[in-house]
C-alpha atoms as a PDB file:
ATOM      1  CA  UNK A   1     146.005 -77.899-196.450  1.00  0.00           C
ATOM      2  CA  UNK A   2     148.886 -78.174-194.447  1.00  0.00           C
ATOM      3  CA  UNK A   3     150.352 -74.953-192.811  1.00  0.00           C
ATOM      4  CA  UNK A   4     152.982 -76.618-190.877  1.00  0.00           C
ATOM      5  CA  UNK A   5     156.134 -75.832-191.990  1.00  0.00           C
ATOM      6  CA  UNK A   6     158.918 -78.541-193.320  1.00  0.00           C
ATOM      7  CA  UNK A   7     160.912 -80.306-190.749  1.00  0.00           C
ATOM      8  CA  UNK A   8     164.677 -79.571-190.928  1.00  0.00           C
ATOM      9  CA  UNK A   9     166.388 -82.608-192.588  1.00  0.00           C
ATOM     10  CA  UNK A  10     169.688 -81.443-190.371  1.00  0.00           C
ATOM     11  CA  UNK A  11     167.723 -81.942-186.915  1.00  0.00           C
ATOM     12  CA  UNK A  12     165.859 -85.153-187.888  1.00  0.00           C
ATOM     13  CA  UNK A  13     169.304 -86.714-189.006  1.00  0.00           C
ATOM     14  CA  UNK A  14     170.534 -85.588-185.659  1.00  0.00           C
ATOM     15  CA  UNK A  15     167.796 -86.599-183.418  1.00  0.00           C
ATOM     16  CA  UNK A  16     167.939 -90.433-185.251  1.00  0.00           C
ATOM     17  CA  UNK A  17     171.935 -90.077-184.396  1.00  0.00           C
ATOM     18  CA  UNK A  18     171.119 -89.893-180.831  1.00  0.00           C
ATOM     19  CA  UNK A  19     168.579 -92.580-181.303  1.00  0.00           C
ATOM     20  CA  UNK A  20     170.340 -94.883-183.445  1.00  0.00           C
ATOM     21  CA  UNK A  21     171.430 -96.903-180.156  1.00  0.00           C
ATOM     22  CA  UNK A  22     168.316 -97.200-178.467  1.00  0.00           C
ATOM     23  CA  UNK A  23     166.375 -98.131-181.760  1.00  0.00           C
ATOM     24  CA  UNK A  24     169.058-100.791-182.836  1.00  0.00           C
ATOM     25  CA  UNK A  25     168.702-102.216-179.434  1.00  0.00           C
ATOM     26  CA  UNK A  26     164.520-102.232-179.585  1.00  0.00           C
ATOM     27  CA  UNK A  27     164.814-103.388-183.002  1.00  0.00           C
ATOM     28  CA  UNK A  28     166.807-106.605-182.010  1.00  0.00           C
ATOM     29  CA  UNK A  29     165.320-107.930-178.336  1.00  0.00           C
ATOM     30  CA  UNK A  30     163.146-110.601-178.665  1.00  0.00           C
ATOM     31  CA  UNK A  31     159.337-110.612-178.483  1.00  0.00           C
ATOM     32  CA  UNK A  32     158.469-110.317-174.860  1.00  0.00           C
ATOM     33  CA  UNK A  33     156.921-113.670-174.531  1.00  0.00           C
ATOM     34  CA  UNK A  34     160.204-114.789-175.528  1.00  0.00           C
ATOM     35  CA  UNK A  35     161.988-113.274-173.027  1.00  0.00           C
ATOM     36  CA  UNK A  36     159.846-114.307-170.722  1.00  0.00           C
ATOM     37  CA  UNK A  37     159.754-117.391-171.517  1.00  0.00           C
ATOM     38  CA  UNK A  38     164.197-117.143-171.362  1.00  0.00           C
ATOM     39  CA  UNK A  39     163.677-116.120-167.816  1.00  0.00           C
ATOM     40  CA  UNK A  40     161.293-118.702-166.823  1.00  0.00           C
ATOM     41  CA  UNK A  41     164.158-121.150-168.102  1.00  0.00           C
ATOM     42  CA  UNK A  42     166.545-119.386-166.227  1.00  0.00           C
ATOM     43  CA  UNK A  43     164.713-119.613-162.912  1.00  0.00           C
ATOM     44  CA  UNK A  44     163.458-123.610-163.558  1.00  0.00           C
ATOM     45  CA  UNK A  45     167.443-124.332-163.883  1.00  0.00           C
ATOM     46  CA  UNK A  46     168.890-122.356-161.504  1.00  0.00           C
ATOM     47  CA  UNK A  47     170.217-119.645-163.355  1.00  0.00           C
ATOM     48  CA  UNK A  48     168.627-116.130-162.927  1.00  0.00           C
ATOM     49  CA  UNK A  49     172.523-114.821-162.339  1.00  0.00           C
ATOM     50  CA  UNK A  50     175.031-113.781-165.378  1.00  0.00           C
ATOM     51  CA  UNK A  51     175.213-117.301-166.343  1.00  0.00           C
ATOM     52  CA  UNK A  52     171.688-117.676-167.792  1.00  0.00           C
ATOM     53  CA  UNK A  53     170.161-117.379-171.379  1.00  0.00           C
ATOM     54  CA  UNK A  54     168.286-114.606-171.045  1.00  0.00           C
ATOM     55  CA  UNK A  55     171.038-112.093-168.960  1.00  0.00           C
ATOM     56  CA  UNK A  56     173.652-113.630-171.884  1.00  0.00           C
ATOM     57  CA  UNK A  57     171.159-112.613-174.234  1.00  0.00           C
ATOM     58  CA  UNK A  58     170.461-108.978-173.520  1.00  0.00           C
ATOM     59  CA  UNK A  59     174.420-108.181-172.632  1.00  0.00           C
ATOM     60  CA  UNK A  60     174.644-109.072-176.090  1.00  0.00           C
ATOM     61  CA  UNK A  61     172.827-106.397-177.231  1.00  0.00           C
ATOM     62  CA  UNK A  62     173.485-103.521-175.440  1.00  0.00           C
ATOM     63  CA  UNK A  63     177.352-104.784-175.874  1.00  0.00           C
ATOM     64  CA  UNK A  64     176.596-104.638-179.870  1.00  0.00           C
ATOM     65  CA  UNK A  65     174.591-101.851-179.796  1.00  0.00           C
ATOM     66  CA  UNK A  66     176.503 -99.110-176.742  1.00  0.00           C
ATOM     67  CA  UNK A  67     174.530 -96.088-175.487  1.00  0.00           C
ATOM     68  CA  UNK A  68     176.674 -93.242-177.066  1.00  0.00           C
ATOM     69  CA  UNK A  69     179.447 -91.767-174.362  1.00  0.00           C
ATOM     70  CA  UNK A  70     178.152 -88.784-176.478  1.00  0.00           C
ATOM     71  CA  UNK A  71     174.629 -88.915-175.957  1.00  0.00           C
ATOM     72  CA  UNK A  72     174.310 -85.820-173.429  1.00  0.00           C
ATOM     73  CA  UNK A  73     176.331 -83.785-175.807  1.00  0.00           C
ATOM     74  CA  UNK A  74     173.783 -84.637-178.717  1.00  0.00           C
ATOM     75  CA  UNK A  75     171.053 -83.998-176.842  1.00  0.00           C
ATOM     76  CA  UNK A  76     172.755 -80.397-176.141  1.00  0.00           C
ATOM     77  CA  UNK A  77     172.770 -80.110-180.153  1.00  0.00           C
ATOM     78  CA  UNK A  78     169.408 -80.620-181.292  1.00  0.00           C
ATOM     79  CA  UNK A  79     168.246 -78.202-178.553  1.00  0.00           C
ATOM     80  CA  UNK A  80     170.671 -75.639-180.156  1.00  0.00           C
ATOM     81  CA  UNK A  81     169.562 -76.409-183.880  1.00  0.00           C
ATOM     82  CA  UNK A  82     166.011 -76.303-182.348  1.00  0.00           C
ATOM     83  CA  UNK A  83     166.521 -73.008-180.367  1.00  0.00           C
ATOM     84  CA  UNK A  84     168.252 -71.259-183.628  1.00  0.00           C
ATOM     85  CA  UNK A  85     165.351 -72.712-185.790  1.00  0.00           C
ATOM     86  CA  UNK A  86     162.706 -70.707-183.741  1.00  0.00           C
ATOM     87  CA  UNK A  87     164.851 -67.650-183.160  1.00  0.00           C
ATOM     88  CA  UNK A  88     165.252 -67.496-187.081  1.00  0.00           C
ATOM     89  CA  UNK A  89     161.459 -67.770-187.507  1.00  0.00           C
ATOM     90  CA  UNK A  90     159.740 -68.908-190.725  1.00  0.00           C
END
């Protein structure tokens, strides 16, 4: 028997809001053998700078996918909804 009480839909839809970003962004990098294997390229040719496959690559993504400008500010948030949560009690 569980005694734990029920999450609060309103903070978990807030904390994946926060997250969204950073999952997006985990959820669409290449396996790391594949990167690795990008930046062994990149060396062999000359091109560990801006101009090779695997820097192009990754700029991509975090150009697709932006950290929120937010992201302290929603942080602040889910501490509040937290705090009230244990203030109100069960």
């Amino acid at each position: 028997m569980n005694n734990l009480p029920e999450p609060n839909p309103d903070i978990i839809l807030k904390i994946e809001e926060a997250n969204k970003w950073k999952n997006d962004r985990l959820n669409t990098y290449e396996l790391w053998n594949n990167q690795l294997d990008k930046l062994w390229h990149d060396i062999d040719n000359g091109t560990l700078d801006k101009n090779g496959e695997w820097y192009k690559a990754i700029k991509q993504i975090k150009e697709d996918n932006p950290k929120p400008d937010n992201l302290e500010e929603l942080h602040g948030e889910i501490e509040e909804m937290i705090t009230a949560e244990r203030e109100a009690g069960p």
